[in-house]
N, C-alpha and C. Protein backbone atom coordinates (compact mmCIF):
# COMPACT_ATOMS: atom_id res chain seq x y z
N UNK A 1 110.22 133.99 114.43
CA UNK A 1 108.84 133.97 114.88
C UNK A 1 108.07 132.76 114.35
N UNK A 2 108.59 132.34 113.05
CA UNK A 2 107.78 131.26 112.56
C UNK A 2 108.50 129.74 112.91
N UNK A 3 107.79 129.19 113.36
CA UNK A 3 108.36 127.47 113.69
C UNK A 3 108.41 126.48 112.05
N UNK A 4 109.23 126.60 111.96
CA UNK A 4 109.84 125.69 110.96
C UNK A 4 109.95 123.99 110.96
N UNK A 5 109.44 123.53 110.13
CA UNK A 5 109.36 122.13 110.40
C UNK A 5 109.92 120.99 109.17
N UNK A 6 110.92 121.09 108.69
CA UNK A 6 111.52 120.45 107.53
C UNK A 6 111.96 118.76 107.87
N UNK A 7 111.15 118.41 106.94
CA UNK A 7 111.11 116.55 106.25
C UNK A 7 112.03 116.03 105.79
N UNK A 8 113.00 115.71 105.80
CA UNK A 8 113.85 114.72 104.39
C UNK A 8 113.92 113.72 104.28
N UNK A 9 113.52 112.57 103.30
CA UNK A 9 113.01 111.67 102.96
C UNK A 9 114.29 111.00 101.90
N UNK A 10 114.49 110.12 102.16
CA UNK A 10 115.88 109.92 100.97
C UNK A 10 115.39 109.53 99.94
N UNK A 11 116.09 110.08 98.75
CA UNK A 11 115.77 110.13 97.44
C UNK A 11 116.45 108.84 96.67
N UNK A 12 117.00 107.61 97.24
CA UNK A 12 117.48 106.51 96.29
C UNK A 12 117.28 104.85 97.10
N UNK A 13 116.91 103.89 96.39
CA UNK A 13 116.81 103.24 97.41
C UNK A 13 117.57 101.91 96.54
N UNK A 14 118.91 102.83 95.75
CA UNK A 14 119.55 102.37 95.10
C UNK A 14 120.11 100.41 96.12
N UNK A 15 120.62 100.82 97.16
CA UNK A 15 121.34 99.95 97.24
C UNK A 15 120.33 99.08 98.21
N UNK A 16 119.02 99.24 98.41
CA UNK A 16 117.83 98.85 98.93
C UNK A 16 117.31 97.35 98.21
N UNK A 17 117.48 96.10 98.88
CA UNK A 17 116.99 95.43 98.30
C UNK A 17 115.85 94.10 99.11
N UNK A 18 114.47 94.08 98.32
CA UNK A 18 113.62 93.92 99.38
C UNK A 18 113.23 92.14 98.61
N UNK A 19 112.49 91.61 99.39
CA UNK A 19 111.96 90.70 98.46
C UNK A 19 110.24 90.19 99.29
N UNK A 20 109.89 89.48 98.63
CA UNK A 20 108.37 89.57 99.14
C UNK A 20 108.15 89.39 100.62
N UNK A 21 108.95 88.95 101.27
CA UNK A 21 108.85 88.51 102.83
C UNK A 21 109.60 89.46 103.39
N UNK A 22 110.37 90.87 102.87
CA UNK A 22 111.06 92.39 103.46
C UNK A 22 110.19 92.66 104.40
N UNK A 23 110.18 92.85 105.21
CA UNK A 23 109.17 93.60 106.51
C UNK A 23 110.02 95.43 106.94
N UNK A 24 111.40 95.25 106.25
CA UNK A 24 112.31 96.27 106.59
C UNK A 24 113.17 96.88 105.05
N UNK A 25 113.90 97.47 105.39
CA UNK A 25 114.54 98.28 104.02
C UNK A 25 115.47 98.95 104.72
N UNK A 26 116.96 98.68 104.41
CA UNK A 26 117.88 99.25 104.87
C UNK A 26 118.49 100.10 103.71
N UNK A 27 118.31 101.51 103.62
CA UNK A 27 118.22 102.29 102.44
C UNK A 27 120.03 103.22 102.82
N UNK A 28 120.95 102.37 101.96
CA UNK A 28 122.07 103.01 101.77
C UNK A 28 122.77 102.49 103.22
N UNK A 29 122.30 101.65 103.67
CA UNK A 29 123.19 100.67 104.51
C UNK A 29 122.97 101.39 105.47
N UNK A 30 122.10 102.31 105.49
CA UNK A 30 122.58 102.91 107.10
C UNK A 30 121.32 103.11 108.30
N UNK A 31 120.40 103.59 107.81
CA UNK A 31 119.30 103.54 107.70
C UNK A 31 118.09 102.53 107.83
N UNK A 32 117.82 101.71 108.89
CA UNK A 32 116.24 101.18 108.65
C UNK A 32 115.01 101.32 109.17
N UNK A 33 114.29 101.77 107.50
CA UNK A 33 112.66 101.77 107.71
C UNK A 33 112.40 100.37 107.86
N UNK A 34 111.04 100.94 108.79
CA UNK A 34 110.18 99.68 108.89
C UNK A 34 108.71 100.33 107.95
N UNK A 35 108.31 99.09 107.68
CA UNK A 35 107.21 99.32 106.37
C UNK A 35 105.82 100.12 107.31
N UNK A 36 104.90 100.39 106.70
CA UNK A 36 103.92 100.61 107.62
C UNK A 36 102.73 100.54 106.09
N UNK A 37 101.69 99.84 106.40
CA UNK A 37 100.32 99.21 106.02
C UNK A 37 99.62 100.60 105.69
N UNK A 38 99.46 100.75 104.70
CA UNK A 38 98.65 101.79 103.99
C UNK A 38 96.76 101.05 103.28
N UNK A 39 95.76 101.79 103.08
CA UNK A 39 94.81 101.59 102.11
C UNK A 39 94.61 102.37 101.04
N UNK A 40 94.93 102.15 100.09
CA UNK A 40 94.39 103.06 99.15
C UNK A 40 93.35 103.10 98.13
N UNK A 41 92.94 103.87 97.44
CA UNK A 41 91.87 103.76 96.61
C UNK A 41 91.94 104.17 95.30
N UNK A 42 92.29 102.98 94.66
CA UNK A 42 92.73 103.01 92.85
C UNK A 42 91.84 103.33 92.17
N UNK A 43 91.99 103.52 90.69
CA UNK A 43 91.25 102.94 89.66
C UNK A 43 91.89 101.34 89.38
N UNK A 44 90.90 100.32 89.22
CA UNK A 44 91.39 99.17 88.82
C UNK A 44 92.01 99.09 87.57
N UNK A 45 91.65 100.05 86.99
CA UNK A 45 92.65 99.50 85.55
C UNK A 45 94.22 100.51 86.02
N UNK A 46 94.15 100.98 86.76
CA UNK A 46 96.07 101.77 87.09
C UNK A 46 96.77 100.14 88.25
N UNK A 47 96.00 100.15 88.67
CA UNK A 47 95.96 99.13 89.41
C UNK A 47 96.51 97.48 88.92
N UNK A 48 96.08 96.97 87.83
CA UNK A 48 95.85 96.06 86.88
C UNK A 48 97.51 96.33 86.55
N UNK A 49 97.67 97.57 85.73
CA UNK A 49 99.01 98.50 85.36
C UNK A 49 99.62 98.43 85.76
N UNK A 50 99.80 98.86 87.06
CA UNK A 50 100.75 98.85 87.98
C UNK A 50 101.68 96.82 88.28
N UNK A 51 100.55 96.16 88.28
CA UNK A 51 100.48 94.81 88.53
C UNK A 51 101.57 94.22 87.93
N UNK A 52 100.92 94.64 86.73
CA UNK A 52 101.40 93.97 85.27
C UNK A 52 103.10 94.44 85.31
N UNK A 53 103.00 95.68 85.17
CA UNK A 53 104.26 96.18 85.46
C UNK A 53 105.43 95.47 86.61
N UNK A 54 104.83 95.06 87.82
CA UNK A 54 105.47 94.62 88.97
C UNK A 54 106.24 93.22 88.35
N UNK A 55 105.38 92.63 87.62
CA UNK A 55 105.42 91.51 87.63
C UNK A 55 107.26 92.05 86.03
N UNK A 56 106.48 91.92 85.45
CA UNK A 56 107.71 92.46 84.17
C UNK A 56 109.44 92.97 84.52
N UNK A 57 108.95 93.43 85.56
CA UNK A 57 110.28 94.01 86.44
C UNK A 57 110.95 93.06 87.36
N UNK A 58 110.14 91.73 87.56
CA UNK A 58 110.62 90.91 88.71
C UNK A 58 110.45 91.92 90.04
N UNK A 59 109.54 92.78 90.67
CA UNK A 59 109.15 93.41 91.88
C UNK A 59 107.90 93.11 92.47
N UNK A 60 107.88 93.66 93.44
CA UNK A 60 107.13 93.59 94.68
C UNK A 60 106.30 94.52 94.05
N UNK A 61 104.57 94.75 94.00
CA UNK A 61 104.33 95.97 93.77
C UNK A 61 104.69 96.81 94.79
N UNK A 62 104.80 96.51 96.23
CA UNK A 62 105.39 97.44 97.37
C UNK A 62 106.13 98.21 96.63
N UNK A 63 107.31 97.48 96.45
CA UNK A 63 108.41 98.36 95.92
C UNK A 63 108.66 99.31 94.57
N UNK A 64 107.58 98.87 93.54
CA UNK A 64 107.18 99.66 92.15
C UNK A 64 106.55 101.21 92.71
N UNK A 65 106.13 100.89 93.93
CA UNK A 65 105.21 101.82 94.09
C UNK A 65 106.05 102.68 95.01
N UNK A 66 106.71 102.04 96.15
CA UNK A 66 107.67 103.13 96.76
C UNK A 66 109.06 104.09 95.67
N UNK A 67 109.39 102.92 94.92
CA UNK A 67 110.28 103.40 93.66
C UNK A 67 109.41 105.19 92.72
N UNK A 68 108.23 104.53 92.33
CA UNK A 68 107.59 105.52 91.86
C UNK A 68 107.57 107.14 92.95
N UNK A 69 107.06 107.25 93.86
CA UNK A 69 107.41 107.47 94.79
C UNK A 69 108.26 108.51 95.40
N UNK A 70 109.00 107.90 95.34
CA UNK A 70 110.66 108.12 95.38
C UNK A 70 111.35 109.47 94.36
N UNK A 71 110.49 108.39 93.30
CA UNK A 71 111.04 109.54 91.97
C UNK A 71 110.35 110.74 91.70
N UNK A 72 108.95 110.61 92.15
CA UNK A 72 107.92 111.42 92.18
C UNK A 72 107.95 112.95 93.24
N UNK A 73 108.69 112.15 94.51
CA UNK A 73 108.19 113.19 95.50
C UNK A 73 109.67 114.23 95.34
N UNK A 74 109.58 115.33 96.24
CA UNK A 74 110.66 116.15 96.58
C UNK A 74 111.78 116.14 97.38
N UNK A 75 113.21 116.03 97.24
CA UNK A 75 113.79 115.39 98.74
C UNK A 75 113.69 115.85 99.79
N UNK A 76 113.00 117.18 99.93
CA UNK A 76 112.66 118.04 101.07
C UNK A 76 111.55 118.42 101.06
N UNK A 77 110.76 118.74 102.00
CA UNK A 77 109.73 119.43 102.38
C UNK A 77 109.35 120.10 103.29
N UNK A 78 109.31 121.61 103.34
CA UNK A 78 109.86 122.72 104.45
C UNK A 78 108.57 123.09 104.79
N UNK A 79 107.67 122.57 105.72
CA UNK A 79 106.75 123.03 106.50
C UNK A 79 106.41 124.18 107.56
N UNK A 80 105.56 125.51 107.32
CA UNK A 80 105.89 126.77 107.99
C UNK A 80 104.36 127.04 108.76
N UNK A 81 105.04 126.43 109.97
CA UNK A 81 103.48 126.56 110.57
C UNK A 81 103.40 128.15 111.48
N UNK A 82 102.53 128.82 110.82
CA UNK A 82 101.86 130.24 111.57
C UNK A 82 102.44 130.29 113.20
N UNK A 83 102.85 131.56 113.43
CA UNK A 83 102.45 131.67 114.88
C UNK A 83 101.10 131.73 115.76
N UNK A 84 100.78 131.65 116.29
CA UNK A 84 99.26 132.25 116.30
C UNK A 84 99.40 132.96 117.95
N UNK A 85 99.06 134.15 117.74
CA UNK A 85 98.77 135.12 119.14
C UNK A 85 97.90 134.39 120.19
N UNK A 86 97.89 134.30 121.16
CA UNK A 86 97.05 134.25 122.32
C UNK A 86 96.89 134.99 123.26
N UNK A 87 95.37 135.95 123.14
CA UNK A 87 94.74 136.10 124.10
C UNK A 87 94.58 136.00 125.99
N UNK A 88 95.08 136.42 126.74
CA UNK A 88 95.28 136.10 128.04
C UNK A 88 94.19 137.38 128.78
């Protein structure tokens, strides 16, 4: 009765390698994303952090931040959307 809607998102982007002019990411050779343009809204000093960090690592912040990310999120996500009755 319930419509099920499950995500999986790959969890390594081990063999992923991007460099500042990447427009793409071929994640485990098999696989390619294309990037897509986000805005977000920091605190400047995580921001600054984050920077600093990019730079120390030899990365892209793109990629500090998809890495983070990565490690952060769940490899699945099982979405359970309601039935809803209708009225006739």
């Amino acid at each position: 009765p319930r419509t099920l809607l499950k995500l999986c998102f790959p969890i390594s982007y081990n063999n992923c390698h991007l460099t500042t002019t990447s427009t793409s990411c071929t994640i485990c050779s098999m696989v390619t994303i294309d990037k897509q343009r986000v805005t977000l809204f920091l605190n400047p000093k995580l921001l600054k952090h984050a920077k600093a960090q990019a730079v120390v690592e030899e990365k892209t912040l793109t990629v500090l931040v998809e890495t983070a990310l990565v490690k952060y999120l769940p490899e699945e996500i099982v979405i359970i959307k309601p039935k809803i009755k209708t009225q006739y």
